[in-house]
N, C-alpha and C. Protein backbone atom coordinates (compact mmCIF):
# COMPACT_ATOMS: atom_id res chain seq x y z
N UNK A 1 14.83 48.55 -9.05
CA UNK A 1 14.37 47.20 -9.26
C UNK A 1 15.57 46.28 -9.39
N UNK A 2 15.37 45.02 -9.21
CA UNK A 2 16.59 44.59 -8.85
C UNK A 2 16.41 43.08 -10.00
N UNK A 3 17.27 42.29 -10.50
CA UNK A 3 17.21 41.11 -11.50
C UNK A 3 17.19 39.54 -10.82
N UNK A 4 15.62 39.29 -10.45
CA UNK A 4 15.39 37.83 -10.23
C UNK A 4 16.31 36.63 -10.55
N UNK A 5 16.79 36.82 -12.10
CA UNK A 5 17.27 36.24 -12.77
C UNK A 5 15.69 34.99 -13.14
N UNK A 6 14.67 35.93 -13.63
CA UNK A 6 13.70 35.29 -13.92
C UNK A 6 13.36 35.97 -15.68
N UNK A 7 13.00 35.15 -16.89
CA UNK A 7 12.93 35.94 -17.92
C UNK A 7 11.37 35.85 -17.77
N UNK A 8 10.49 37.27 -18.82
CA UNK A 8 9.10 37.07 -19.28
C UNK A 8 8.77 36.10 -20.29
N UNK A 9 7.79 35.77 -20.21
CA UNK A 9 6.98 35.57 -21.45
C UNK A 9 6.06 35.57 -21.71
N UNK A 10 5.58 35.92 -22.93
CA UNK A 10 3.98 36.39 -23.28
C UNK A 10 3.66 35.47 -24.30
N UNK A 11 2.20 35.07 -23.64
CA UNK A 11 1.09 34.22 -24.42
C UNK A 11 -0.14 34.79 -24.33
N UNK A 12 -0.61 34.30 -24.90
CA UNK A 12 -2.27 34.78 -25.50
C UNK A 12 -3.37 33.44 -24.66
N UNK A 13 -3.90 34.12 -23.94
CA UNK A 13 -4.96 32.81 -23.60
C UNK A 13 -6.22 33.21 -23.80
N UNK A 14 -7.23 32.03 -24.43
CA UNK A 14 -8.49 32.52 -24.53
C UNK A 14 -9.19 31.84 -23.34
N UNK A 15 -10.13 32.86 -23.17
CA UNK A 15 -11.12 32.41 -21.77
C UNK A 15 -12.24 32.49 -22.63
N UNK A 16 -13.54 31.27 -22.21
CA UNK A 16 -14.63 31.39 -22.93
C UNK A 16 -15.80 31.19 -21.81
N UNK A 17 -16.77 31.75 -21.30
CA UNK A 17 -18.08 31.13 -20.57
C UNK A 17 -18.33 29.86 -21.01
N UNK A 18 -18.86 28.76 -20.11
CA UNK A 18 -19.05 27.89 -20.17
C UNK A 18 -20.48 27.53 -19.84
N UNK A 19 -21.72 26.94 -20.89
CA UNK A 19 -23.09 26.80 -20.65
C UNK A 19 -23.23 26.42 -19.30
N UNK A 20 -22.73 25.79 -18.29
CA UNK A 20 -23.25 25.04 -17.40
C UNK A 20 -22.81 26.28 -15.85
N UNK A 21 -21.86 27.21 -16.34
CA UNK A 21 -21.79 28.48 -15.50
C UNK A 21 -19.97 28.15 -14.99
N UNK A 22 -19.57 29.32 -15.24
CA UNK A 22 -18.19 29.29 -14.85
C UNK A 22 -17.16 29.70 -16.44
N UNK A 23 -16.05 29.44 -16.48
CA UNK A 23 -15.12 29.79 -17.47
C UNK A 23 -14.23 28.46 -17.73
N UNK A 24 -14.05 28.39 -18.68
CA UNK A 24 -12.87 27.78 -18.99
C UNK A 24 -11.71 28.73 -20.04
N UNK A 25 -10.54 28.26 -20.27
CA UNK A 25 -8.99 28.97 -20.74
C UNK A 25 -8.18 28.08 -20.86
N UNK A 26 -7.51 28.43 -22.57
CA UNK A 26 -6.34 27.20 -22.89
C UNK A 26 -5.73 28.55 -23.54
N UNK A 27 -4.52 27.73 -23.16
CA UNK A 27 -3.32 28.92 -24.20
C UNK A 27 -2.67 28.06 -25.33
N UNK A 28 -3.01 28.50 -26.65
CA UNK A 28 -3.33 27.78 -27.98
C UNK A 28 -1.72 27.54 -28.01
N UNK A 29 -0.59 28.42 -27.80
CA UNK A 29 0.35 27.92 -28.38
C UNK A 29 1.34 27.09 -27.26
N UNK A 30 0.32 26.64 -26.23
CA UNK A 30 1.55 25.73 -24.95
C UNK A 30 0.18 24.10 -25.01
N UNK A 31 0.48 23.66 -26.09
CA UNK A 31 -0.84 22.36 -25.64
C UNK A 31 -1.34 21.60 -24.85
N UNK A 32 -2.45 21.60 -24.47
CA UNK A 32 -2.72 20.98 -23.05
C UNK A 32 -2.76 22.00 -21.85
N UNK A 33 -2.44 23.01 -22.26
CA UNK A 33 -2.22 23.96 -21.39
C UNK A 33 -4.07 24.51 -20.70
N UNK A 34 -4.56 24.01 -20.15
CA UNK A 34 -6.31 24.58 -19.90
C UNK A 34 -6.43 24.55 -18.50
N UNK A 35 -7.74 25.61 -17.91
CA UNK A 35 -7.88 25.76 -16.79
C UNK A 35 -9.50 26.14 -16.53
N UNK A 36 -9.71 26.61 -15.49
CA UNK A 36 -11.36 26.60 -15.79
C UNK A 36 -11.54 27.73 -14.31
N UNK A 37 -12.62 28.05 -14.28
CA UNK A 37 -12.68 28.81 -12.73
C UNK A 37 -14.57 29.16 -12.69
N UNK A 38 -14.83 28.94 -11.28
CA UNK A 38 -16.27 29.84 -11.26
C UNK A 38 -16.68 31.18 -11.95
N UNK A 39 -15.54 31.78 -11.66
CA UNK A 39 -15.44 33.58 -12.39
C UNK A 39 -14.65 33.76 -13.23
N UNK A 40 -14.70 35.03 -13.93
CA UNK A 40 -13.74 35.51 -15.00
C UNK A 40 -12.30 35.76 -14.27
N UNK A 41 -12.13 36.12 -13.34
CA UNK A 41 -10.74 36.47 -12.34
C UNK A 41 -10.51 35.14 -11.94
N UNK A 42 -11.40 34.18 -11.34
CA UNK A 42 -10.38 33.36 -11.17
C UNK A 42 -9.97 32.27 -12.34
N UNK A 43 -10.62 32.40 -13.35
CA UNK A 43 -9.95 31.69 -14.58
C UNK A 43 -8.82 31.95 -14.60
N UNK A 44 -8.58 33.31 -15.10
CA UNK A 44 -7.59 34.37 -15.26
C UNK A 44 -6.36 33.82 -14.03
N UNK A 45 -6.52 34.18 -13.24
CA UNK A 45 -5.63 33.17 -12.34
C UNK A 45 -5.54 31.59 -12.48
N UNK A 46 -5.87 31.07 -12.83
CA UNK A 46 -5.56 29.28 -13.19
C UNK A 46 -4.90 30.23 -14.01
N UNK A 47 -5.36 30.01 -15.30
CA UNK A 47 -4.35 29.87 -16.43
C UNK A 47 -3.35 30.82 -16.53
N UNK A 48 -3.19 31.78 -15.51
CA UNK A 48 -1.73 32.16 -15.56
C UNK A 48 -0.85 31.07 -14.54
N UNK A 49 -1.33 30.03 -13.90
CA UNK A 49 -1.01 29.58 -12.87
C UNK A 49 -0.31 28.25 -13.89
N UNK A 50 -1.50 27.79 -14.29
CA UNK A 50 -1.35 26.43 -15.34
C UNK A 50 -0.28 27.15 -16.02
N UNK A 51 -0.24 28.25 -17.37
CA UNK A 51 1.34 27.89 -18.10
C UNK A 51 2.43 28.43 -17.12
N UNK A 52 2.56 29.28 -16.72
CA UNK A 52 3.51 28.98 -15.12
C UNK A 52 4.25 27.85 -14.66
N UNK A 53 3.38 26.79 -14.85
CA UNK A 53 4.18 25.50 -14.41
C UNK A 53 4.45 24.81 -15.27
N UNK A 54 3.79 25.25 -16.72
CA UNK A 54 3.66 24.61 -18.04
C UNK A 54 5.12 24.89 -18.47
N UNK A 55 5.60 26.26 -18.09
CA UNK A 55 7.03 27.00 -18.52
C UNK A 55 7.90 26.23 -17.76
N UNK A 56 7.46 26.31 -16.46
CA UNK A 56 8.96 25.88 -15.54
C UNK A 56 9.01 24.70 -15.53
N UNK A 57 7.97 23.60 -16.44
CA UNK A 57 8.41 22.09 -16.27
C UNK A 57 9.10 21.85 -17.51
N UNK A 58 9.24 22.65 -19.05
CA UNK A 58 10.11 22.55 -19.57
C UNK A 58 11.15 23.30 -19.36
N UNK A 59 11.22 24.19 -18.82
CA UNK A 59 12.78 24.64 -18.79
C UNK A 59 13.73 23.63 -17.79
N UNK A 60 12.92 23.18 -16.78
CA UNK A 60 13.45 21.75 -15.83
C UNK A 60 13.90 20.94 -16.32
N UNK A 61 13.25 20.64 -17.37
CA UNK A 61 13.25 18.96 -18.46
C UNK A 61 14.29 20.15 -19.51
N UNK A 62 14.65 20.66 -19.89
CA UNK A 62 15.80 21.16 -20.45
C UNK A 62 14.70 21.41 -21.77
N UNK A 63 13.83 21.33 -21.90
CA UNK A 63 13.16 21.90 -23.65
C UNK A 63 13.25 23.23 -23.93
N UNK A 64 13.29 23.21 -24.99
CA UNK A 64 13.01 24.81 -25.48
C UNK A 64 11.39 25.33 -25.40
N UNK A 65 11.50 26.67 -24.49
CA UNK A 65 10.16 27.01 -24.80
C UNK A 65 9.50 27.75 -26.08
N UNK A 66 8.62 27.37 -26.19
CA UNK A 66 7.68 27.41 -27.58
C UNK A 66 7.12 29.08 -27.67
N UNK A 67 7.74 29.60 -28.60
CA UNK A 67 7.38 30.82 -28.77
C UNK A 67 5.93 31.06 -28.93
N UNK A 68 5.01 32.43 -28.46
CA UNK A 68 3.81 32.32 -29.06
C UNK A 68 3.50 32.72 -30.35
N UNK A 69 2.84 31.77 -30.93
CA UNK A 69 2.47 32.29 -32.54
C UNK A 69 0.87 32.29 -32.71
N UNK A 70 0.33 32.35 -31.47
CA UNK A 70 -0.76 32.93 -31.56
C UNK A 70 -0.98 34.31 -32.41
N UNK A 71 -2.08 34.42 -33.28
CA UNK A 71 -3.02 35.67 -33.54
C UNK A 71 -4.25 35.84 -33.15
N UNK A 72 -4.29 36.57 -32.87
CA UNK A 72 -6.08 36.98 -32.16
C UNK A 72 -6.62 38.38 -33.00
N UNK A 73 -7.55 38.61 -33.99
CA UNK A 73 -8.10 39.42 -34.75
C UNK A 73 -9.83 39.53 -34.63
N UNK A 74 -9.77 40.35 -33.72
CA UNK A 74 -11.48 40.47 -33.60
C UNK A 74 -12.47 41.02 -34.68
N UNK A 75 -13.31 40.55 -35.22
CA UNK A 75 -13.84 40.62 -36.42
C UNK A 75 -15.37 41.14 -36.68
N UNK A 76 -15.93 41.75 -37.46
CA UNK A 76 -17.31 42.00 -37.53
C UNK A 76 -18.26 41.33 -38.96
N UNK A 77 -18.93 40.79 -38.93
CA UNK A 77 -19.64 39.66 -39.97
C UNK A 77 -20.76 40.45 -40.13
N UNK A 78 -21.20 40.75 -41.44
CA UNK A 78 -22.43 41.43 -41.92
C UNK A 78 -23.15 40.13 -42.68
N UNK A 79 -24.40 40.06 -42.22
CA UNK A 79 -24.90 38.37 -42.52
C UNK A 79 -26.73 38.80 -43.05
C-alpha cells in the first residue's frame, strides 16, 4: 500500500427514517453537517460525501478540524 498523503478521520453520523419516506443524517460533532437520501445506502453515501467536503473546506480555509466527541450508547427503558 502506498501513502496518499491523505489522513483518516472518524465521526459518528446518525441516520434516522423520515415520516414522509426516505432518510435523513447529520454528524453531531461537524455542524450543519446533514444529508438525506431515498434509501438507507444512499444516505450513507451523502453523508459520507457531505463531511468529506465538510473536512476538506476547513483544512482549505486553514481551520483546525474538530475532533469527534460524539457518544452513542444504546439503551433499554423498562416503562
Amino acid at each position: 500500500m502506498y501513502n496518499t498523503g491523505m489522513k483518516e478521520y472518524f465521526y459518528k453520523s446518525i441516520i434516522e427514517s423520515c415520516e414522509e419516506g426516505g432518510f435523513s443524517a447529520y454528524v453531531p460533532s461537524l455542524p450543519g453537517c446533514v444529508s438525506e437520501g431515498e434509501t438507507y445506502e444512499d444516505c450513507l453515501a451523502n453523508i459520507r460525501e457531505a463531511a468529506e467536503l465538510y473536512l476538506e473546506t476547513m483544512l482549505e480555509r486553514g481551520n483546525k478540524v474538530i475532533e469527534d466527541k460524539t457518544h452513542i450508547a444504546e439503551m433499554c427503558f423498562t416503562v
